[in-house]
Every structure is written in C-alpha cells, then in structure tokens.
PDB file of N, CA and C in Angstrom:
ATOM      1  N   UNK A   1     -14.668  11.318 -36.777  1.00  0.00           N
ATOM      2  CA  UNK A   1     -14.727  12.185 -37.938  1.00  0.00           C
ATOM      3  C   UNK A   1     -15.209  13.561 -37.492  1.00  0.00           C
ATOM      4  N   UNK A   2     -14.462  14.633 -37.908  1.00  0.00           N
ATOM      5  CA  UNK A   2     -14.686  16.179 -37.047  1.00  0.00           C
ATOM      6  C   UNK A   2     -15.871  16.945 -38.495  1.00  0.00           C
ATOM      7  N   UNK A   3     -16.808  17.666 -37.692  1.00  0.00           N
ATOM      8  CA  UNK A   3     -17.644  18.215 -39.135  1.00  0.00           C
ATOM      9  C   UNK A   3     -16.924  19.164 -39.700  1.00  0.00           C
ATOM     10  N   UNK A   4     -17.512  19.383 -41.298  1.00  0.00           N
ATOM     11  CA  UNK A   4     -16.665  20.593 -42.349  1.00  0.00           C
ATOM     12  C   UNK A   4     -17.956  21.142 -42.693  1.00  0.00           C
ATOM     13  N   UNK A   5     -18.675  21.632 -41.954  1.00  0.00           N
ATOM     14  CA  UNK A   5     -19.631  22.607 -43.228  1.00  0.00           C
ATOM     15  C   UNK A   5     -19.697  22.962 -44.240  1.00  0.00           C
ATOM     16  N   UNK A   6     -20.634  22.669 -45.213  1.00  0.00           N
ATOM     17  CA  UNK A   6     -19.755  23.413 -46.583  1.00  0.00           C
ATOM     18  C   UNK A   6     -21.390  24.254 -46.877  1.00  0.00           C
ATOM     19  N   UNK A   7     -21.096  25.007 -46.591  1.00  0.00           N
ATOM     20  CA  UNK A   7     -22.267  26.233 -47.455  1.00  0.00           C
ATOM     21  C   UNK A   7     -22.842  25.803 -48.555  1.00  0.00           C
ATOM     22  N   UNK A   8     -24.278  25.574 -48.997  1.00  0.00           N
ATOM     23  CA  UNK A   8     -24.875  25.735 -50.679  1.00  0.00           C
ATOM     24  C   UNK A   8     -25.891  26.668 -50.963  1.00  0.00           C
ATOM     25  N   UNK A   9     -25.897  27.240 -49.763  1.00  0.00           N
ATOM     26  CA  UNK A   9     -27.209  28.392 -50.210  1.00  0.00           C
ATOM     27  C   UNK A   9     -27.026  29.484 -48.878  1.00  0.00           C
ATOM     28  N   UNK A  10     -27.481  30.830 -49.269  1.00  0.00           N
ATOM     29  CA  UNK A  10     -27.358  31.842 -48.581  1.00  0.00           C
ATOM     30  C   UNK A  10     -28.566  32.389 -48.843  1.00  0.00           C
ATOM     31  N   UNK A  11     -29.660  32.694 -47.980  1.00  0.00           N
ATOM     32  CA  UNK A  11     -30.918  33.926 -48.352  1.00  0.00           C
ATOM     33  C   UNK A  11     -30.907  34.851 -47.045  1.00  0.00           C
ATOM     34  N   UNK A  12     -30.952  36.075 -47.602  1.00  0.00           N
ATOM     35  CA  UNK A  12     -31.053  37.283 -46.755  1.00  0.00           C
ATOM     36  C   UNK A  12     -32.638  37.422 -46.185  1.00  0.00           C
ATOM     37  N   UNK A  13     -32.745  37.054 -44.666  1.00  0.00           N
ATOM     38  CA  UNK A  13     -33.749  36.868 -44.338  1.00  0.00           C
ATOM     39  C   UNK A  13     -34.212  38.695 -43.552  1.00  0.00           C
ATOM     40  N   UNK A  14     -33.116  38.999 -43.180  1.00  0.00           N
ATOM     41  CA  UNK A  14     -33.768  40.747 -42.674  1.00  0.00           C
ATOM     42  C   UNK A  14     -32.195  41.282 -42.810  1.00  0.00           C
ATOM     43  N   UNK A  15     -32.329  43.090 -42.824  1.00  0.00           N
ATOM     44  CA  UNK A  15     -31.482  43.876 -42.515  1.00  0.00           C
ATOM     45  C   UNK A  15     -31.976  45.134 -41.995  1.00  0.00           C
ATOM     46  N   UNK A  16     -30.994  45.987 -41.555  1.00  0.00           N
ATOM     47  CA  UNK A  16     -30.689  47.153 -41.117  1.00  0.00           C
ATOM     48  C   UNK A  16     -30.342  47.997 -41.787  1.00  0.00           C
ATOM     49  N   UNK A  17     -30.306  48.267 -43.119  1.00  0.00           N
ATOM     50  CA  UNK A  17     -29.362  49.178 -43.763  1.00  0.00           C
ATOM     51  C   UNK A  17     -28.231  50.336 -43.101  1.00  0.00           C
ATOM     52  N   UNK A  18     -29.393  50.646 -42.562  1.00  0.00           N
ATOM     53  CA  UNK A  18     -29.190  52.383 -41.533  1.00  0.00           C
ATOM     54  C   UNK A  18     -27.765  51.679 -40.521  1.00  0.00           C
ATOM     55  N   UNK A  19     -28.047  50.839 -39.462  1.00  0.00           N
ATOM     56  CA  UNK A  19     -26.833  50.199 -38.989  1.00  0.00           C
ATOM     57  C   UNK A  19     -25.756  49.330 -39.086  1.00  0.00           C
ATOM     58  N   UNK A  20     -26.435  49.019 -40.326  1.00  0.00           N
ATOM     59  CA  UNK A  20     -25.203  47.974 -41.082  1.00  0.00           C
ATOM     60  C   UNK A  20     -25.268  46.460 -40.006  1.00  0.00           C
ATOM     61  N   UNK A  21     -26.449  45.902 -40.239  1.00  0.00           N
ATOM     62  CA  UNK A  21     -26.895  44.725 -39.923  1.00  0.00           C
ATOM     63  C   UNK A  21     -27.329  44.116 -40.344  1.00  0.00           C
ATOM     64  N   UNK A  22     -27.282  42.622 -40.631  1.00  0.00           N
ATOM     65  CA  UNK A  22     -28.017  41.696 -41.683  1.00  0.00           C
ATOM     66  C   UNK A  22     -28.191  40.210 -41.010  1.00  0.00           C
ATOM     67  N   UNK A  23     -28.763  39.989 -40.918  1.00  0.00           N
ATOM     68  CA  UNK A  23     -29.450  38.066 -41.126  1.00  0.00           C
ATOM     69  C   UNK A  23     -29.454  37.085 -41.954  1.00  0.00           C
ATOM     70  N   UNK A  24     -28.476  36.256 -42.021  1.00  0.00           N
ATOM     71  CA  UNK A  24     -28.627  35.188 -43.340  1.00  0.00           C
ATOM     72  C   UNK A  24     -29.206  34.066 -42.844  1.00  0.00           C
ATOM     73  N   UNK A  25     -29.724  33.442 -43.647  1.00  0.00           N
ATOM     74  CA  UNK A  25     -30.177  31.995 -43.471  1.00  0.00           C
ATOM     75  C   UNK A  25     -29.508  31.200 -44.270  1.00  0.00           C
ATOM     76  N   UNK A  26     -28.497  29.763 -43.510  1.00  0.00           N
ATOM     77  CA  UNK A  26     -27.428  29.701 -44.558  1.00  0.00           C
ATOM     78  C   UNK A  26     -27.694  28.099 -44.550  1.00  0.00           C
ATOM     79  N   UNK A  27     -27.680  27.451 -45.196  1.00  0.00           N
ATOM     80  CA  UNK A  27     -28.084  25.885 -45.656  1.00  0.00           C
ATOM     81  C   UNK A  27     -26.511  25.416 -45.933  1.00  0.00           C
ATOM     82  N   UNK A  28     -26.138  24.019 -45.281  1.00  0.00           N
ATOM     83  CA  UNK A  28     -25.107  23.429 -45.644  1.00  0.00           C
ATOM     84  C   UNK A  28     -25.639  22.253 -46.431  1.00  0.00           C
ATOM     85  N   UNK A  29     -24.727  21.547 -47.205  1.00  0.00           N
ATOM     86  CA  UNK A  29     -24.331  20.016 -47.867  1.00  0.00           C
ATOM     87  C   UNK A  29     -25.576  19.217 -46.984  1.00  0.00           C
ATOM     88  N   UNK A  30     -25.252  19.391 -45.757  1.00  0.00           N
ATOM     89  CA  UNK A  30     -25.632  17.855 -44.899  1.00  0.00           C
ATOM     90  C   UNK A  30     -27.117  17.989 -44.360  1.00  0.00           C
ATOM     91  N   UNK A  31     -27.574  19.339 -45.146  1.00  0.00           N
ATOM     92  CA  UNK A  31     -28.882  19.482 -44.900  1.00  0.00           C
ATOM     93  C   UNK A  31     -29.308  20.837 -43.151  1.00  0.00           C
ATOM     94  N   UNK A  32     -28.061  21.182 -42.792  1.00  0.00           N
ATOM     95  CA  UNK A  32     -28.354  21.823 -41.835  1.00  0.00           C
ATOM     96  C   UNK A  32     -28.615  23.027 -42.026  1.00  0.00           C
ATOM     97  N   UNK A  33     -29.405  24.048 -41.596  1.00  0.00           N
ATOM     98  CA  UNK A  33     -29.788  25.172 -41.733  1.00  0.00           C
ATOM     99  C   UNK A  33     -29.507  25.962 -40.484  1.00  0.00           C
ATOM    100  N   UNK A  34     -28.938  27.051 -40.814  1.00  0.00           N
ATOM    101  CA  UNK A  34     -28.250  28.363 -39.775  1.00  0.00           C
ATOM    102  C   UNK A  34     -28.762  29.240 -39.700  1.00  0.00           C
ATOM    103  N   UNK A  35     -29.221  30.263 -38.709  1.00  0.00           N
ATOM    104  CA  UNK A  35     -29.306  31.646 -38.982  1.00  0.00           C
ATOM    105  C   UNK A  35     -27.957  32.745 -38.074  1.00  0.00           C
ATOM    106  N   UNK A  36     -27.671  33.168 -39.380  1.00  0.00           N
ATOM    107  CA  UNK A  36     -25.889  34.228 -38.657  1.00  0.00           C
ATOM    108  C   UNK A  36     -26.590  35.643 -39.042  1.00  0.00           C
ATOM    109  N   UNK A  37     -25.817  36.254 -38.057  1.00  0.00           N
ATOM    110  CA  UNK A  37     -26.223  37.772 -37.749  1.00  0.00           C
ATOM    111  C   UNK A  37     -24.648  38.080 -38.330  1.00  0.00           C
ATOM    112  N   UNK A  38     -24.748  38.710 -38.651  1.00  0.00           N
ATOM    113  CA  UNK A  38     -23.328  39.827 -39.585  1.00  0.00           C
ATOM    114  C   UNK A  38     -23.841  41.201 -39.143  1.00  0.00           C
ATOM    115  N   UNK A  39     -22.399  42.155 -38.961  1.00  0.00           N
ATOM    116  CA  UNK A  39     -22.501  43.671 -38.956  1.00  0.00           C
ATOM    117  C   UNK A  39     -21.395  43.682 -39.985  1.00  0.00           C
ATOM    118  N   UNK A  40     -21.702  44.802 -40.315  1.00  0.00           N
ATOM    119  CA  UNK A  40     -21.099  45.044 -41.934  1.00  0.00           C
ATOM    120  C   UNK A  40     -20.362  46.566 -41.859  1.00  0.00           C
ATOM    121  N   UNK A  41     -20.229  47.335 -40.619  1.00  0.00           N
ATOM    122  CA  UNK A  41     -18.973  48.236 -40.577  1.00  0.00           C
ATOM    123  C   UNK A  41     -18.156  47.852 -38.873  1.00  0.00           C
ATOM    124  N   UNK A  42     -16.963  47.988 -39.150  1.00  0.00           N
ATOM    125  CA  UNK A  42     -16.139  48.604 -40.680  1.00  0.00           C
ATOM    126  C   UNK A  42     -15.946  48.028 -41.533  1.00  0.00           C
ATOM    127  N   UNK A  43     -16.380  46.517 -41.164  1.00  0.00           N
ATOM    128  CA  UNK A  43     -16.147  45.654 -42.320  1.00  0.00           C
ATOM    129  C   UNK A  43     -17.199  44.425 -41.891  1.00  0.00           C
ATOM    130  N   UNK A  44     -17.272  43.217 -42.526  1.00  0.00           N
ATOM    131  CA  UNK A  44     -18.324  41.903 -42.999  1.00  0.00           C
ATOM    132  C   UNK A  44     -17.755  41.414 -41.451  1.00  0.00           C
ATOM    133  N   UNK A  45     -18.546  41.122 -40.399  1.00  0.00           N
ATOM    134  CA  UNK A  45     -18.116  40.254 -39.164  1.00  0.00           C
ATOM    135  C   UNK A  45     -19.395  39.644 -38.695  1.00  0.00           C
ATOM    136  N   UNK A  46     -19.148  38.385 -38.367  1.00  0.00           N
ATOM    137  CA  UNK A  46     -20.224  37.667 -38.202  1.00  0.00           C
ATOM    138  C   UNK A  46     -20.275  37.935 -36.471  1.00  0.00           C
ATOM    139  N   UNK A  47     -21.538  38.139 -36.055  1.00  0.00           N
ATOM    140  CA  UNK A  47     -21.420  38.156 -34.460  1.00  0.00           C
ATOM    141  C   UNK A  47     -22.312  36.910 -34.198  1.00  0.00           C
ATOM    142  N   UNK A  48     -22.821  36.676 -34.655  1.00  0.00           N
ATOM    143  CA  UNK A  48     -23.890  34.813 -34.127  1.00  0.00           C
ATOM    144  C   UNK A  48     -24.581  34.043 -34.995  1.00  0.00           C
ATOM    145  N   UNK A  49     -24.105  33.169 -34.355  1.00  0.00           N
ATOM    146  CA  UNK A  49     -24.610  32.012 -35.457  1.00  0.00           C
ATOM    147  C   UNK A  49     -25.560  30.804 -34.710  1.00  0.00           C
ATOM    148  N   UNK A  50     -26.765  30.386 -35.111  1.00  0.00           N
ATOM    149  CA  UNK A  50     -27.644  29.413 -34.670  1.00  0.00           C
ATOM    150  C   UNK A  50     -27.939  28.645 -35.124  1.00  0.00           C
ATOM    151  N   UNK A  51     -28.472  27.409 -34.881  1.00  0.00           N
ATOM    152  CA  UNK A  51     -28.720  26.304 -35.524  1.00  0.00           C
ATOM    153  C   UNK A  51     -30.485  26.586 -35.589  1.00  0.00           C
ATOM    154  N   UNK A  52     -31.218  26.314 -36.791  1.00  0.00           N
ATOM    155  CA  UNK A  52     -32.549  26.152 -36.884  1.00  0.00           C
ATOM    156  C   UNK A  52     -33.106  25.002 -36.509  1.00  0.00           C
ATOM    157  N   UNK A  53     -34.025  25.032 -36.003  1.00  0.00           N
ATOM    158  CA  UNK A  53     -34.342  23.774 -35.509  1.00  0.00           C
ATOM    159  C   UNK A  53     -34.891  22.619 -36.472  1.00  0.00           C
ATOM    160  N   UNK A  54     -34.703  22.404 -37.140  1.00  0.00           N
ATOM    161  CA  UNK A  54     -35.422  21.680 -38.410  1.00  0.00           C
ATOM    162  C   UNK A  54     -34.763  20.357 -38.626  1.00  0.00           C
ATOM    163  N   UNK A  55     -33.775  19.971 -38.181  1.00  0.00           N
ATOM    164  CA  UNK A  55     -33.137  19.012 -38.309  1.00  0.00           C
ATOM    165  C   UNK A  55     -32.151  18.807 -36.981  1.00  0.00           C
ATOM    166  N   UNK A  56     -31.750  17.823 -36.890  1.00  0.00           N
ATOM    167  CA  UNK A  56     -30.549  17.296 -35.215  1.00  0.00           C
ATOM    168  C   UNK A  56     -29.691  17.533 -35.295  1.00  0.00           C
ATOM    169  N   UNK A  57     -28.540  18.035 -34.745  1.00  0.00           N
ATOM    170  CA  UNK A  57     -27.296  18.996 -34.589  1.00  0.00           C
ATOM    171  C   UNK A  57     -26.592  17.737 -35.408  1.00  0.00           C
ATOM    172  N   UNK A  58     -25.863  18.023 -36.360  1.00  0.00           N
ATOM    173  CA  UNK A  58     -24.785  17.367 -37.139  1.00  0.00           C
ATOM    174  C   UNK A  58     -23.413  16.814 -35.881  1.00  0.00           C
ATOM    175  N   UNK A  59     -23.323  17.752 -35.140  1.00  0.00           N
ATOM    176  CA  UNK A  59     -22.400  17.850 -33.872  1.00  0.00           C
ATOM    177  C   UNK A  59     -22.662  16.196 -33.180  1.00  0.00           C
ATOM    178  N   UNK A  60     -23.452  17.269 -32.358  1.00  0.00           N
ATOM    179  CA  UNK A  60     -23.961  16.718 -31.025  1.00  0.00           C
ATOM    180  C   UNK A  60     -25.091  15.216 -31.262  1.00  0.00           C
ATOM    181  N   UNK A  61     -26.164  15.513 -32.195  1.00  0.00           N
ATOM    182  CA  UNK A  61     -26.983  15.109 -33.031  1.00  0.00           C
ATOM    183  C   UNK A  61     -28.264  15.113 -31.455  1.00  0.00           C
ATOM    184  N   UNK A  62     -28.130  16.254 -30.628  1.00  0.00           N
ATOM    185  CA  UNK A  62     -28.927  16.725 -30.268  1.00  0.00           C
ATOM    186  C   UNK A  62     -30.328  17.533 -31.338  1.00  0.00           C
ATOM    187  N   UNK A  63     -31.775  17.143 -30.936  1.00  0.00           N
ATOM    188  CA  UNK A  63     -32.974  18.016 -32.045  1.00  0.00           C
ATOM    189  C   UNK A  63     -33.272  19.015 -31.196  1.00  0.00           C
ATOM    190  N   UNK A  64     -32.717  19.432 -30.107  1.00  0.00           N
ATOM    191  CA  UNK A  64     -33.004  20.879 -29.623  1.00  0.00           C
ATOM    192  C   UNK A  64     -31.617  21.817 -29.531  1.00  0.00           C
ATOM    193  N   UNK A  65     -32.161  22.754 -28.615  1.00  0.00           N
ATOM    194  CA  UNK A  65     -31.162  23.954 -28.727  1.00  0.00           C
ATOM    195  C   UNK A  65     -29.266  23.378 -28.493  1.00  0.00           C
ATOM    196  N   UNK A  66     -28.423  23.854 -28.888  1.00  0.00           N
ATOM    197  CA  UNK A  66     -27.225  23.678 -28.338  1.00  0.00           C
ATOM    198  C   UNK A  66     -26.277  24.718 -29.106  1.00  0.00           C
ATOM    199  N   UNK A  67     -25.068  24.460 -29.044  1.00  0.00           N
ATOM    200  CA  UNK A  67     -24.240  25.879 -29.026  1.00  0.00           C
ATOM    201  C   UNK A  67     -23.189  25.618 -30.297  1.00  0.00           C
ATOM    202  N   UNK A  68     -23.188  24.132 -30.925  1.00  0.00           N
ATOM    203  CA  UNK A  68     -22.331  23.493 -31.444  1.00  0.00           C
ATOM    204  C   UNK A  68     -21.989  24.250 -32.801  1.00  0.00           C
ATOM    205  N   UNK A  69     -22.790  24.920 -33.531  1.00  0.00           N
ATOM    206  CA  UNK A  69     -22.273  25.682 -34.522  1.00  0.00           C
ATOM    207  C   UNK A  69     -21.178  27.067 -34.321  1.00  0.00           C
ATOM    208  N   UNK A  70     -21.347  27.059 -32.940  1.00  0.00           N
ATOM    209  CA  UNK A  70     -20.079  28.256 -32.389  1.00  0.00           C
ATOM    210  C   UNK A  70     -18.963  27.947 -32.677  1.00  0.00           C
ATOM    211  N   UNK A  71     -18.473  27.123 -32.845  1.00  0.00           N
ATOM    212  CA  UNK A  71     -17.373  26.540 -32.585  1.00  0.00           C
ATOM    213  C   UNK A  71     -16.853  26.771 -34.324  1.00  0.00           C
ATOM    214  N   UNK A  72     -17.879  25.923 -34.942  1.00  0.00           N
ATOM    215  CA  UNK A  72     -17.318  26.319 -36.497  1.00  0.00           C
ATOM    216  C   UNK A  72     -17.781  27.909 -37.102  1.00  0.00           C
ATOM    217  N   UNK A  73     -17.656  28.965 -36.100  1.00  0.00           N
ATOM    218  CA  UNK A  73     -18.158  30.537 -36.760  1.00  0.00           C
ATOM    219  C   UNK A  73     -16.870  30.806 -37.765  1.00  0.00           C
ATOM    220  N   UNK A  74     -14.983  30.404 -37.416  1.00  0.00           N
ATOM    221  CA  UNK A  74     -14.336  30.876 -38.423  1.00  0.00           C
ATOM    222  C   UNK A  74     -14.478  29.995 -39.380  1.00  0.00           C
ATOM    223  N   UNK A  75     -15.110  28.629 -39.644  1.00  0.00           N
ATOM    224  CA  UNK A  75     -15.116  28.611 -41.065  1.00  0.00           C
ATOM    225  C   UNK A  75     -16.799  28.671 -41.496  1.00  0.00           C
ATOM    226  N   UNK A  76     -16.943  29.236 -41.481  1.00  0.00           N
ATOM    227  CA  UNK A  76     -18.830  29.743 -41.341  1.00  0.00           C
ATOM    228  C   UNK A  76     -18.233  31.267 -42.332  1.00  0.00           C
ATOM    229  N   UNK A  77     -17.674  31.788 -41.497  1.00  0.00           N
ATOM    230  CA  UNK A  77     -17.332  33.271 -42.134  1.00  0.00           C
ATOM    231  C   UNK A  77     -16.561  32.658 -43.189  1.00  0.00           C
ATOM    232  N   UNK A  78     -15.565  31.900 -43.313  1.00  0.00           N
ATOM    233  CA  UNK A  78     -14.300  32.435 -43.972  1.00  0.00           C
ATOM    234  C   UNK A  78     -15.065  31.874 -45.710  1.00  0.00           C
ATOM    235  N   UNK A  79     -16.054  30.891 -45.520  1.00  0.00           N
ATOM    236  CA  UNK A  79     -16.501  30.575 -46.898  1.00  0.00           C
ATOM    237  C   UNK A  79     -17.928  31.589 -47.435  1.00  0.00           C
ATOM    238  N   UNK A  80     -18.755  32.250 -46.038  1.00  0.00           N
ATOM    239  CA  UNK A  80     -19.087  33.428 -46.397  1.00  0.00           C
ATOM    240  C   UNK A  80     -18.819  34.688 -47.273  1.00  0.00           C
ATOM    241  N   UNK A  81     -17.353  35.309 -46.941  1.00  0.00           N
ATOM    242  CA  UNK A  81     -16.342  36.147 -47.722  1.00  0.00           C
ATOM    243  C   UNK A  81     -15.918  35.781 -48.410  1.00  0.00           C
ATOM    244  N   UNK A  82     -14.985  34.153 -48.637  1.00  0.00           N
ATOM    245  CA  UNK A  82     -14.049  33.778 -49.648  1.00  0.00           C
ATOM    246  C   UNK A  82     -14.954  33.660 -50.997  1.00  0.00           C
ATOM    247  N   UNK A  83     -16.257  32.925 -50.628  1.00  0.00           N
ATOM    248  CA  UNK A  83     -17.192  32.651 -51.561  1.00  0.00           C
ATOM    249  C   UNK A  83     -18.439  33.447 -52.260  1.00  0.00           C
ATOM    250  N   UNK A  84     -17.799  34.736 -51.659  1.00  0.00           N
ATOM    251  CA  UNK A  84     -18.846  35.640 -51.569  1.00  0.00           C
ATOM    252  C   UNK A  84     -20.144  35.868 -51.388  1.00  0.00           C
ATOM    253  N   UNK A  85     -21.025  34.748 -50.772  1.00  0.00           N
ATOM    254  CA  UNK A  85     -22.280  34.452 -50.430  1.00  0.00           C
ATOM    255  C   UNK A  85     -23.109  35.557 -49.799  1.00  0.00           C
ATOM    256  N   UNK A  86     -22.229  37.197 -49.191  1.00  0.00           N
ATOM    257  CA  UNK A  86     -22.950  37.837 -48.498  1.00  0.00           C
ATOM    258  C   UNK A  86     -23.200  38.751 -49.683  1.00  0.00           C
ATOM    259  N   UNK A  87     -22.439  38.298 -51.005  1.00  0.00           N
ATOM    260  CA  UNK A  87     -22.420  39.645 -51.918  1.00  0.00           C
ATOM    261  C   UNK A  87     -23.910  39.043 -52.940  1.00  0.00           C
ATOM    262  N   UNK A  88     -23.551  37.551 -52.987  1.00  0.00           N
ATOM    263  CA  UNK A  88     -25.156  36.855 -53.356  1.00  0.00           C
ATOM    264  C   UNK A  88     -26.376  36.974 -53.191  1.00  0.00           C
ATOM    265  N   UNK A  89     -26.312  36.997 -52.027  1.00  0.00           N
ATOM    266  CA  UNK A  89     -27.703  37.049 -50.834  1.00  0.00           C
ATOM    267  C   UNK A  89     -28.332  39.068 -51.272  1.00  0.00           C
ATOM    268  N   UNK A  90     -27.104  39.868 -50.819  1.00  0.00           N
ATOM    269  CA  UNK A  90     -27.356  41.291 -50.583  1.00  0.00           C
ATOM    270  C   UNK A  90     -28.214  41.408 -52.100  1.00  0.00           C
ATOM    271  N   UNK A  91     -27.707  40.781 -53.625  1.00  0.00           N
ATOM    272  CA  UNK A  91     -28.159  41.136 -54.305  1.00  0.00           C
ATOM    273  C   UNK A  91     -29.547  40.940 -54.819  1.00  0.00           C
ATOM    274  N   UNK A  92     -29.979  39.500 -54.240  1.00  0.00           N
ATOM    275  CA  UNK A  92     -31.174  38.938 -54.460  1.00  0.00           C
ATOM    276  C   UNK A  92     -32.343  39.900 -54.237  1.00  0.00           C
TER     277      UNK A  92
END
C-alpha cells in the first residue's frame, strides 16, 4: 500500500515578508506532522519539506531523521494551492 497524505491543518509557524519566505507546519490524516519552507515570488513554491519528529515516518516507520517526505513534495504542494491552505494559514 503506497502513502497519500492528506493535509488537515496548516499553521504559519515564521515568515519573511521582506523576502517572500514562509514556514508552515502542516498536520496530515495519519497524524504526521511536517515543517515546509515555501518562497512566494514569483509565485507559491515549496523548497523543503521535513518530517517532525513526534511520531515514526508513515514511510519508512523509521522515529528518527529520514528523507521520505521528499518524495511526496508534488502532492504536499499541489493540495497546499489546490486547497488553499497557504491562503488559510497567511490569514490567521
């Protein structure tokens, strides 16, 4: 069975205004928690994404560091934008 992330919460943990940089902290379904770095010109692009350590990689089901949320960054973004979660977060 291959994982689907599904996003339920987005909080804006820091930004940049001035450079158009931001930090989300993004919670899935299965209980996993992310932190993604986004730059926001010229447009919304996610440059990294991490797993928090708080729980065992859904992946790997490694409880330390590993790389396994890289892999799902296009659908990380694409329910970011589609779902508008960065327009959520920015407003909070």
């Amino acid at each position: 069975m291959s994982y689907r992330p599904k996003i339920t919460n987005v909080t804006k943990a820091s930004s940049n205004d001035k450079e158009g940089l931001y930090e989300f902290i993004i919670k899935t379904a299965d209980g996993t928690q992310c932190r993604a770095f986004y730059s926001r010109n010229p447009e919304w692009k996610m440059t990294n994404i991490s797993r928090l350590l708080k729980t065992p990689c859904p992946v790997c089901r490694k409880d330390f560091i590993c790389k396994c949320m890289d892999a799902y960054t296009a659908e990380f973004e694409d329910q970011m934008i589609g779902d508008q979660w960065i327009e959520k977060a920015i407003a909070e």
